[in-house]
PDB file of N, CA and C in Angstrom:
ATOM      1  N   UNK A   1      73.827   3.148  44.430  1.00  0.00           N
ATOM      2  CA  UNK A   1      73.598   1.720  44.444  1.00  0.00           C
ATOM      3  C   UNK A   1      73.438   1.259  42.990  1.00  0.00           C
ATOM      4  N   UNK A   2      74.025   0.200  42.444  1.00  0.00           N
ATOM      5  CA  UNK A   2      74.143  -0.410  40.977  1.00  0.00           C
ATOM      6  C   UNK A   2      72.905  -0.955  41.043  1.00  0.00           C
ATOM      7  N   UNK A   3      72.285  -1.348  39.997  1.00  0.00           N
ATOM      8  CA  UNK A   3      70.688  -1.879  39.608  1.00  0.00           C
ATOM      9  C   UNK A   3      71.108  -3.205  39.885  1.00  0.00           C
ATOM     10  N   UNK A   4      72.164  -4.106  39.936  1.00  0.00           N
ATOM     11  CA  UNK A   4      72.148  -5.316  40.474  1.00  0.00           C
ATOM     12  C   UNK A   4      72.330  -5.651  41.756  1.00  0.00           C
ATOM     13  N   UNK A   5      72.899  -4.247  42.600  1.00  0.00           N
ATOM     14  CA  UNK A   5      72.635  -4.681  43.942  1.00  0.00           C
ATOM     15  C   UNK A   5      71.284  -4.331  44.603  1.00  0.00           C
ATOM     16  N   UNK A   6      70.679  -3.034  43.598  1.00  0.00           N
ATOM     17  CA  UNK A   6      69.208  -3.045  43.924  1.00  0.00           C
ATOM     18  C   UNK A   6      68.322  -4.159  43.558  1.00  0.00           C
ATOM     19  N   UNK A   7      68.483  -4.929  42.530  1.00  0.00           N
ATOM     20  CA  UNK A   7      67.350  -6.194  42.465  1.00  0.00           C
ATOM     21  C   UNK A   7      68.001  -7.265  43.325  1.00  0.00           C
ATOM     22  N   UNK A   8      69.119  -7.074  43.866  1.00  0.00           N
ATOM     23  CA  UNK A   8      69.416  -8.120  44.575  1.00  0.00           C
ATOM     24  C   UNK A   8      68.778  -8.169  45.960  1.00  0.00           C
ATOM     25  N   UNK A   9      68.748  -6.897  46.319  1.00  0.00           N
ATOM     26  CA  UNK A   9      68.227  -6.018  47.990  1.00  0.00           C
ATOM     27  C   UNK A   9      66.715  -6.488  47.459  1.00  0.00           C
ATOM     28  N   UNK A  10      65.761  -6.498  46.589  1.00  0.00           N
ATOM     29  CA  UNK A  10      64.233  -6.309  46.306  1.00  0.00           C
ATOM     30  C   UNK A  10      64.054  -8.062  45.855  1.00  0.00           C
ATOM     31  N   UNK A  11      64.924  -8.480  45.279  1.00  0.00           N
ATOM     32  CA  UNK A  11      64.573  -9.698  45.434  1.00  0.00           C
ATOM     33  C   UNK A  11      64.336 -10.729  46.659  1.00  0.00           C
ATOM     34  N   UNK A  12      65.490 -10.281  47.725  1.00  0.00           N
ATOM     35  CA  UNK A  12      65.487 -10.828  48.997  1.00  0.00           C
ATOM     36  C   UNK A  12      64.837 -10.185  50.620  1.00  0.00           C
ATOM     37  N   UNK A  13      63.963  -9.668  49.609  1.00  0.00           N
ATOM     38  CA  UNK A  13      63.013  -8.473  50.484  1.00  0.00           C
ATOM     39  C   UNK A  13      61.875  -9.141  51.192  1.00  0.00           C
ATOM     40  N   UNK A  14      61.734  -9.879  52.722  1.00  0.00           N
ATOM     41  CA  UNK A  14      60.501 -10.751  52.750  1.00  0.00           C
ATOM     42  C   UNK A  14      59.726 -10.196  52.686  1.00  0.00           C
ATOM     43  N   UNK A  15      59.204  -9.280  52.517  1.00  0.00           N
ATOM     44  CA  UNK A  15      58.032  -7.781  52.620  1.00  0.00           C
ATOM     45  C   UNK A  15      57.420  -8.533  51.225  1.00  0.00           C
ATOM     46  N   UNK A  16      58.223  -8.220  50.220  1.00  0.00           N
ATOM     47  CA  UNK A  16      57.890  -8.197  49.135  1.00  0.00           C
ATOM     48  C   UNK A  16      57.556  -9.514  48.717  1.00  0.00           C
ATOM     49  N   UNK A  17      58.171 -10.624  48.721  1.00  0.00           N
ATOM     50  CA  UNK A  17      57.930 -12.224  48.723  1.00  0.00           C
ATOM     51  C   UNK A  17      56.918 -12.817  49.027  1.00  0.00           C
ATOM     52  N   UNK A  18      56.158 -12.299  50.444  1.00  0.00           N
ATOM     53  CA  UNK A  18      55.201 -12.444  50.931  1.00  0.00           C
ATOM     54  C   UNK A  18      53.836 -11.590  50.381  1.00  0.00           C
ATOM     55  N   UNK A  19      53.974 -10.536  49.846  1.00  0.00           N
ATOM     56  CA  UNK A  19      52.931  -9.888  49.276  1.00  0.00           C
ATOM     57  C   UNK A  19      52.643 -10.474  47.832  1.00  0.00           C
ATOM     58  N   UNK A  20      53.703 -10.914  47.048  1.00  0.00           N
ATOM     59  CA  UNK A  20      53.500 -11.350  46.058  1.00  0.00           C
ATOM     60  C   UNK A  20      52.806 -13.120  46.063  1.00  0.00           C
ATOM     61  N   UNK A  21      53.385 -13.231  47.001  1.00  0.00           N
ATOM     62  CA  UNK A  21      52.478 -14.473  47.110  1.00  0.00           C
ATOM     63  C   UNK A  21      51.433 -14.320  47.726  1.00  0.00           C
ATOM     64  N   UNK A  22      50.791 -13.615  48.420  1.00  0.00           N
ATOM     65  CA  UNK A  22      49.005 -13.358  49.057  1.00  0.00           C
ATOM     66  C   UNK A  22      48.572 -12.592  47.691  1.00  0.00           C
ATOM     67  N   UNK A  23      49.177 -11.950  46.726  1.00  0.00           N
ATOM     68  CA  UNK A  23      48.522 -11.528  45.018  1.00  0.00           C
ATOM     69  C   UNK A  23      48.030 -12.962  44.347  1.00  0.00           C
ATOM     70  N   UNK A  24      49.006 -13.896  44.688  1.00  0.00           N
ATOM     71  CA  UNK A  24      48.777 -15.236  43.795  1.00  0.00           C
ATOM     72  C   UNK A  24      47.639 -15.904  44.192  1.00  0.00           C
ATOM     73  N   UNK A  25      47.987 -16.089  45.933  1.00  0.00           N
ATOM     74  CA  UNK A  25      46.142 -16.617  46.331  1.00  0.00           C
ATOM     75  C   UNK A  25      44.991 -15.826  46.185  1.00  0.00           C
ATOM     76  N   UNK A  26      45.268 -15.277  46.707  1.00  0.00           N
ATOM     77  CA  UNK A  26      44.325 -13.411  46.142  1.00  0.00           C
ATOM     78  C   UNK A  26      43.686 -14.011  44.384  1.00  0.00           C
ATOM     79  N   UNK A  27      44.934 -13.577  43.679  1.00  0.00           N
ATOM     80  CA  UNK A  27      44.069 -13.874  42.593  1.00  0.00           C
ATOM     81  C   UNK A  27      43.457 -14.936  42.081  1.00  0.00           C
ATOM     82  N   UNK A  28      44.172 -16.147  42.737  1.00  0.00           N
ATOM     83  CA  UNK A  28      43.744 -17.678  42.044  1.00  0.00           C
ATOM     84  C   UNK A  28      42.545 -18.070  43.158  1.00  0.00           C
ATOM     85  N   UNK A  29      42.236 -17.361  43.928  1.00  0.00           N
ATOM     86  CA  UNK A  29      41.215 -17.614  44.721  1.00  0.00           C
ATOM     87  C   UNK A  29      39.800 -16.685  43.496  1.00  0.00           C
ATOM     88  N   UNK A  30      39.973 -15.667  43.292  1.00  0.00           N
ATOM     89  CA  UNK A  30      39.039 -14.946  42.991  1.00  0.00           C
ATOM     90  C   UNK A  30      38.691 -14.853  40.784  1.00  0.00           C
ATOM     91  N   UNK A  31      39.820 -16.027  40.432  1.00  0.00           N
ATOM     92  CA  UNK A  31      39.866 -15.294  39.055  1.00  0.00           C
ATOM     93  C   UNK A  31      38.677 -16.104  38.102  1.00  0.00           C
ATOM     94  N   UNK A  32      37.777 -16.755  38.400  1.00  0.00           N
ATOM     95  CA  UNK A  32      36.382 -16.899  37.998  1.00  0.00           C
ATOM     96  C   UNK A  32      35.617 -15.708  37.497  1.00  0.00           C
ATOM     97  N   UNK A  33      35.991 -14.683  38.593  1.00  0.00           N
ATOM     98  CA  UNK A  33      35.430 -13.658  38.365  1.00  0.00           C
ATOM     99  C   UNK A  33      36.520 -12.348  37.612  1.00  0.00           C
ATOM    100  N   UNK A  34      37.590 -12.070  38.167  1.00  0.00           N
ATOM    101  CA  UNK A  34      38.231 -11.275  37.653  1.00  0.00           C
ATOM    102  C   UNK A  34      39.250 -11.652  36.370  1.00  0.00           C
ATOM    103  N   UNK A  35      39.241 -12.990  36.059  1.00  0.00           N
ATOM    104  CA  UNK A  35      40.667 -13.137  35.767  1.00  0.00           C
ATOM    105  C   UNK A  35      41.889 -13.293  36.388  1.00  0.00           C
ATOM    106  N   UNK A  36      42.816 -13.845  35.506  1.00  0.00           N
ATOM    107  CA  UNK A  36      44.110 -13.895  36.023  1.00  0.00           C
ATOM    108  C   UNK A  36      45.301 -12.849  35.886  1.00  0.00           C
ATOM    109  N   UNK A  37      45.537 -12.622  34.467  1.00  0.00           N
ATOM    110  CA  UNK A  37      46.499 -12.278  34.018  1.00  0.00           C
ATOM    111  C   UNK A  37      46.409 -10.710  34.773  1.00  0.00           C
ATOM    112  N   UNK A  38      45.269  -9.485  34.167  1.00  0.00           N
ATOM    113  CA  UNK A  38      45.127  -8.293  34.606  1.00  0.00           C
ATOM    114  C   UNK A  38      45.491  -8.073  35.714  1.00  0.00           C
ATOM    115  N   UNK A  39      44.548  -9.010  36.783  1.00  0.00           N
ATOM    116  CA  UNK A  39      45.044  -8.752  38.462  1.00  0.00           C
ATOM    117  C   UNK A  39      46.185  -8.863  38.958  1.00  0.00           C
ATOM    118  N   UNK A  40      46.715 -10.128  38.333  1.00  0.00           N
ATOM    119  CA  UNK A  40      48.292 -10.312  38.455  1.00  0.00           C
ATOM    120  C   UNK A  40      49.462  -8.956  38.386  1.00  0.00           C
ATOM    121  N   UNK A  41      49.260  -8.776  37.080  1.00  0.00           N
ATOM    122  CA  UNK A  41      49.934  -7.307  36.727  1.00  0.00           C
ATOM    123  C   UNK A  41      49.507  -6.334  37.056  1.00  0.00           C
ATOM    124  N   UNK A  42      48.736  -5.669  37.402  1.00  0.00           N
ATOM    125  CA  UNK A  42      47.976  -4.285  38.169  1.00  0.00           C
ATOM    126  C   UNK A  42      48.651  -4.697  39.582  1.00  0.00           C
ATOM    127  N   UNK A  43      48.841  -5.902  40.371  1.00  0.00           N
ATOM    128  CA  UNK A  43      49.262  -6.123  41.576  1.00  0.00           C
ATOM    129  C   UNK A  43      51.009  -5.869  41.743  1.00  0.00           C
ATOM    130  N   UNK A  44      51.313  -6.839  40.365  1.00  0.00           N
ATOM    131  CA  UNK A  44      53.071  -6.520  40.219  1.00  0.00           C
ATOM    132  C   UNK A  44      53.705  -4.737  40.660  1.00  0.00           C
ATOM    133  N   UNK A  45      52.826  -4.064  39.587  1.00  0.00           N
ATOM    134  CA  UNK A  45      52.732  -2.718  39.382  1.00  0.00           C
ATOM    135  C   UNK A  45      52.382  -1.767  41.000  1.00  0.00           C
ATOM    136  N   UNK A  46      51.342  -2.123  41.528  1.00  0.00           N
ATOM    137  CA  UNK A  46      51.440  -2.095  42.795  1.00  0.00           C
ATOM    138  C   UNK A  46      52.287  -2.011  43.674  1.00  0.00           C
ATOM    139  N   UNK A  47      52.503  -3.210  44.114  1.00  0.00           N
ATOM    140  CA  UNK A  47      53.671  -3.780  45.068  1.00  0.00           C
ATOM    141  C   UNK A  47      55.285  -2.594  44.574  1.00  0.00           C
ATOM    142  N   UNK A  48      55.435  -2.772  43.033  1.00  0.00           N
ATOM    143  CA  UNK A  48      56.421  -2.175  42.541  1.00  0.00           C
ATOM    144  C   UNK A  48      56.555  -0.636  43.384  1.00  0.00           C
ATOM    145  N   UNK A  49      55.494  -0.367  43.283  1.00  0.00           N
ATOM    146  CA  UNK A  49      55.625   1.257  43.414  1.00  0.00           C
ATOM    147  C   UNK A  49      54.779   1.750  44.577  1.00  0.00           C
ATOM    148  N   UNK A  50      54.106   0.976  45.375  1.00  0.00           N
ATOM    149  CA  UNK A  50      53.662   0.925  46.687  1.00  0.00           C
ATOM    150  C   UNK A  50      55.052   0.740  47.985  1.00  0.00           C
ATOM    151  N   UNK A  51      55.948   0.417  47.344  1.00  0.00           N
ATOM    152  CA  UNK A  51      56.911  -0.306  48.919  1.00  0.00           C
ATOM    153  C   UNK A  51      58.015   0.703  48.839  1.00  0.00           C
ATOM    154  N   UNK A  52      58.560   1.497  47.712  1.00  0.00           N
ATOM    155  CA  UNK A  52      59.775   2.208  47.919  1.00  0.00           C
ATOM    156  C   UNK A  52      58.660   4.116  48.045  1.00  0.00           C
ATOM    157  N   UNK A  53      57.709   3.929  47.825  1.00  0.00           N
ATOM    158  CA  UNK A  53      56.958   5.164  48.002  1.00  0.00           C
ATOM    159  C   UNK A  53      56.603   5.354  49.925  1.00  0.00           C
ATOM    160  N   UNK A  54      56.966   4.442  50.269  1.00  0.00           N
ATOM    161  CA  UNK A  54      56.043   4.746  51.742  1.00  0.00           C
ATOM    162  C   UNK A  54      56.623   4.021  52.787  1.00  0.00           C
ATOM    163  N   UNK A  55      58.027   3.464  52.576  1.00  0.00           N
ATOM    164  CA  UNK A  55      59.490   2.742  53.452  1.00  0.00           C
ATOM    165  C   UNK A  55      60.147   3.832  53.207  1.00  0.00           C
ATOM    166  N   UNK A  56      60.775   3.813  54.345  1.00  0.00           N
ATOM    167  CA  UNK A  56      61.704   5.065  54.577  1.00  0.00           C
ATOM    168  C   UNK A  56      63.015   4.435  53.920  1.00  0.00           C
ATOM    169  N   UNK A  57      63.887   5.244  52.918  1.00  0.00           N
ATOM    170  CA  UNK A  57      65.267   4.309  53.127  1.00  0.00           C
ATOM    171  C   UNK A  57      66.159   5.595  52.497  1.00  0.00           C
ATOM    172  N   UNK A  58      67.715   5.037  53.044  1.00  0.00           N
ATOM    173  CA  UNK A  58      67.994   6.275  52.469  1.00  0.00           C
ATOM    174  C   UNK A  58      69.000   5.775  50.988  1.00  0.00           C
ATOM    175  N   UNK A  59      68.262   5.497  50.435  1.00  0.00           N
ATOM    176  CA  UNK A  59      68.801   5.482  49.092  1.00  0.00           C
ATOM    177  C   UNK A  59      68.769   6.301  48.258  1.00  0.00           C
ATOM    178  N   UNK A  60      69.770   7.144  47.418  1.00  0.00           N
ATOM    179  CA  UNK A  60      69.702   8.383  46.498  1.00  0.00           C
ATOM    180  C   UNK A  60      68.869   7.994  45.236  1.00  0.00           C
ATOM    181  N   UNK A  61      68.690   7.283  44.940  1.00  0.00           N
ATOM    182  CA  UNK A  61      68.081   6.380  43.660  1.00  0.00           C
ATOM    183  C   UNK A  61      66.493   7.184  43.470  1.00  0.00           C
ATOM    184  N   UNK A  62      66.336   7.564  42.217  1.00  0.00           N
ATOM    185  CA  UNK A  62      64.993   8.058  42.270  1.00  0.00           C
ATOM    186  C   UNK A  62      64.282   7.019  42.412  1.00  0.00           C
ATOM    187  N   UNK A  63      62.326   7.664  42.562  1.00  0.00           N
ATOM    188  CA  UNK A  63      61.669   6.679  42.655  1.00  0.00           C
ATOM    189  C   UNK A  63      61.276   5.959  41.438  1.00  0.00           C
ATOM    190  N   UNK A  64      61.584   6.669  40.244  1.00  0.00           N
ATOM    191  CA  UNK A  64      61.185   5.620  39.004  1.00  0.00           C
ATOM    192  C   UNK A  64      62.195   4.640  38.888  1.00  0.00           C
ATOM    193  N   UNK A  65      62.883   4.424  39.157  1.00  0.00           N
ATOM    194  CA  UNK A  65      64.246   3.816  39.628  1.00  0.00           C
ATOM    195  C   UNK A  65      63.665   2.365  39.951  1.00  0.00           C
ATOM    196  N   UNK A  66      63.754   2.706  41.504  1.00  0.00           N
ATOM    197  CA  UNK A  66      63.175   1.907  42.574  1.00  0.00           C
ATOM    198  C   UNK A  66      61.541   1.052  42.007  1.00  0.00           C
ATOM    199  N   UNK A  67      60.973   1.528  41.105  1.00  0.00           N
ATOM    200  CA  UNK A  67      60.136   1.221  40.519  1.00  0.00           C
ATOM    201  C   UNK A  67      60.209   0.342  39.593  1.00  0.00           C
ATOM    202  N   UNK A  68      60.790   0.966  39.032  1.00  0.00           N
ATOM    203  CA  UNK A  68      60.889  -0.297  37.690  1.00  0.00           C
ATOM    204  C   UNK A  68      61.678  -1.289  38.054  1.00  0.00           C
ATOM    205  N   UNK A  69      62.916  -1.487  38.597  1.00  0.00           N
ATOM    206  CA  UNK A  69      63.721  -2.472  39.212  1.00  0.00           C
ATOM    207  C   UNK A  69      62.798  -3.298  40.164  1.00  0.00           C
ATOM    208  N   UNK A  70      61.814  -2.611  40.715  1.00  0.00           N
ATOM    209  CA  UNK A  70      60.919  -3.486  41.673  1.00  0.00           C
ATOM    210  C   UNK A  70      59.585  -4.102  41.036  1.00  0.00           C
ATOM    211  N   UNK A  71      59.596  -3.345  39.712  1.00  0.00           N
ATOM    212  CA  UNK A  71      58.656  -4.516  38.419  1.00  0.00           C
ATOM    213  C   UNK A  71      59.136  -5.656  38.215  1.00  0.00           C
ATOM    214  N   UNK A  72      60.674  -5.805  37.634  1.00  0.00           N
ATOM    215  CA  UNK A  72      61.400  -6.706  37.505  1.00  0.00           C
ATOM    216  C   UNK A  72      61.492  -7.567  38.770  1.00  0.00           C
ATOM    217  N   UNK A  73      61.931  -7.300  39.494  1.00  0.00           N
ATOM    218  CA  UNK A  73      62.032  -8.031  40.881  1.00  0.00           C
ATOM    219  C   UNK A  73      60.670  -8.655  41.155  1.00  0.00           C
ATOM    220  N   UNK A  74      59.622  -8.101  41.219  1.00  0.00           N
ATOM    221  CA  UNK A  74      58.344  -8.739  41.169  1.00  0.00           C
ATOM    222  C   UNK A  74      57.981  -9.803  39.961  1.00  0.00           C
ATOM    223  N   UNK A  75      58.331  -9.870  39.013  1.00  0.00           N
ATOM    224  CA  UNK A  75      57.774 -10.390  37.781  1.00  0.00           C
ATOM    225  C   UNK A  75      58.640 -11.734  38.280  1.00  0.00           C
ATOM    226  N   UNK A  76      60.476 -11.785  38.546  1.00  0.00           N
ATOM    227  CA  UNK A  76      61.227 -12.543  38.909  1.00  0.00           C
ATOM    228  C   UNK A  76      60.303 -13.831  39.965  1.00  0.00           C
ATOM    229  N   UNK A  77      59.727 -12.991  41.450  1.00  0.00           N
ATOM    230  CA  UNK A  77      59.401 -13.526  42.094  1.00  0.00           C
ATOM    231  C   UNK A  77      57.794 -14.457  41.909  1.00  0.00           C
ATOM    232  N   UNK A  78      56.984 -13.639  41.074  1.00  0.00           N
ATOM    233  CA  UNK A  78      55.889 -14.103  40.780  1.00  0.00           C
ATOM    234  C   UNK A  78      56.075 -15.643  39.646  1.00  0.00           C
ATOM    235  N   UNK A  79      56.800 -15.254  39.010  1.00  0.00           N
ATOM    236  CA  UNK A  79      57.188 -16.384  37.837  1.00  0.00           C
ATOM    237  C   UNK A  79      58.116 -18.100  38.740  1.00  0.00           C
ATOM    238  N   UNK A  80      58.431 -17.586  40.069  1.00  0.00           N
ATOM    239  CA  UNK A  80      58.963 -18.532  41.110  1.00  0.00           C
ATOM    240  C   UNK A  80      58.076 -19.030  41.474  1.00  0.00           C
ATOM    241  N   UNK A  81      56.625 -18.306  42.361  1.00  0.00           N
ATOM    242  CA  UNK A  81      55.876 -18.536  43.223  1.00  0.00           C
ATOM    243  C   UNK A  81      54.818 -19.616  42.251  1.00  0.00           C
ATOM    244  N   UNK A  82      54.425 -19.172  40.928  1.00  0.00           N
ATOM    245  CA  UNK A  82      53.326 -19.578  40.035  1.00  0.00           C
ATOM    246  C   UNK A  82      53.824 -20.749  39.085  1.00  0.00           C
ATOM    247  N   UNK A  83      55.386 -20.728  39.215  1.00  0.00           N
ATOM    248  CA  UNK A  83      55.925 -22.474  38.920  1.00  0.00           C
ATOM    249  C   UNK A  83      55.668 -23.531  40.013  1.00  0.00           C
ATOM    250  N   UNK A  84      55.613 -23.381  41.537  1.00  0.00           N
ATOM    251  CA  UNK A  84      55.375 -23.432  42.308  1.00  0.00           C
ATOM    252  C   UNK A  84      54.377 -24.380  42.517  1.00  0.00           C
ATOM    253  N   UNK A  85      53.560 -23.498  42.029  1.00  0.00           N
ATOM    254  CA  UNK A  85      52.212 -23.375  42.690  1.00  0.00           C
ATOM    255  C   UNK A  85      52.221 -24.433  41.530  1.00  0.00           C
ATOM    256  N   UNK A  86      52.100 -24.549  40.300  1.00  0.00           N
ATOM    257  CA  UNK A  86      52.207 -25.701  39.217  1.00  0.00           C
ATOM    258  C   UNK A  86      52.699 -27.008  40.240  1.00  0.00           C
ATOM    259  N   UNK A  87      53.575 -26.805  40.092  1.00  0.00           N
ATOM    260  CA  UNK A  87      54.518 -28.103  40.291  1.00  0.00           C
ATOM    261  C   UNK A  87      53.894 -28.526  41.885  1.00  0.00           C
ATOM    262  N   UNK A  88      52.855 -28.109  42.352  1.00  0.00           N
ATOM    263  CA  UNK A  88      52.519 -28.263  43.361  1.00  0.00           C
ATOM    264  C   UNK A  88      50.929 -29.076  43.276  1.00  0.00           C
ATOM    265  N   UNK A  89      50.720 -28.341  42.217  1.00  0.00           N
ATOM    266  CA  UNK A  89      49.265 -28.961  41.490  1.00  0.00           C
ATOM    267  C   UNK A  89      49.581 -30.479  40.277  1.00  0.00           C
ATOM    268  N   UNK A  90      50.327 -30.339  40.065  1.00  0.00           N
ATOM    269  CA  UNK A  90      50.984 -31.550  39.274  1.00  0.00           C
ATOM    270  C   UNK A  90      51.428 -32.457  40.222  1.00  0.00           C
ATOM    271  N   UNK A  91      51.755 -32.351  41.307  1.00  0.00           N
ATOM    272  CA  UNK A  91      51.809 -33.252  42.350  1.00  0.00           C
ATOM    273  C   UNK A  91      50.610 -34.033  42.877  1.00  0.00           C
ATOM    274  N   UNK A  92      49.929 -33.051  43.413  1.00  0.00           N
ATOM    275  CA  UNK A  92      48.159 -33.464  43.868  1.00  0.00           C
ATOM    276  C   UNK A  92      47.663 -34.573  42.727  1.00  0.00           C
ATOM    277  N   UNK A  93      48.230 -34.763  41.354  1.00  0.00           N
ATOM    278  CA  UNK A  93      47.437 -35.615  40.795  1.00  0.00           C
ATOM    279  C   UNK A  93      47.727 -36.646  41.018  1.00  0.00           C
TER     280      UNK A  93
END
């Protein structure tokens, strides 16, 4: 599988879309206390290497592979969700 049809497969992954956005409320609910930025990325990193470790698939692709392409793919989706979430709060005013 080419790395652009793998971020294409991880970008359009609802698994993944949806987890990255319960990280965003997750964190913007709690970052008084923790922060933003750290939780954010410890979660990216997560998700990255939490979903191709423990889904069955049969892709030959190692897992650092599947990993780092699924950093990228995460960073992609988080940087969607947290314009979003802006342009959503810029509205409310």
């Amino acid at each position: 599988m080419t790395l652009t049809d793998l971020l294409t497969a991880q970008l359009t992954d609802l698994f993944r879309i949806g987890l990255i956005i319960a990280l965003v409320f997750t964190t913007t609910r709690n970052a008084a206390v923790t922060g933003k930025v750290i939780p954010l990325l410890a979660g990216v990193i997560f998700v990255a290497v939490i979903i191709p470790a423990t889904m069955q698939t049969s892709s030959p692709d190692p897992l650092w592979r599947l990993a780092a392409v699924g950093i990228a793919a995460n960073l992609i989706i988080l940087a969607i969700v947290l314009a979003g979430m802006a342009a959503l709060a810029r509205l409310r005013r």
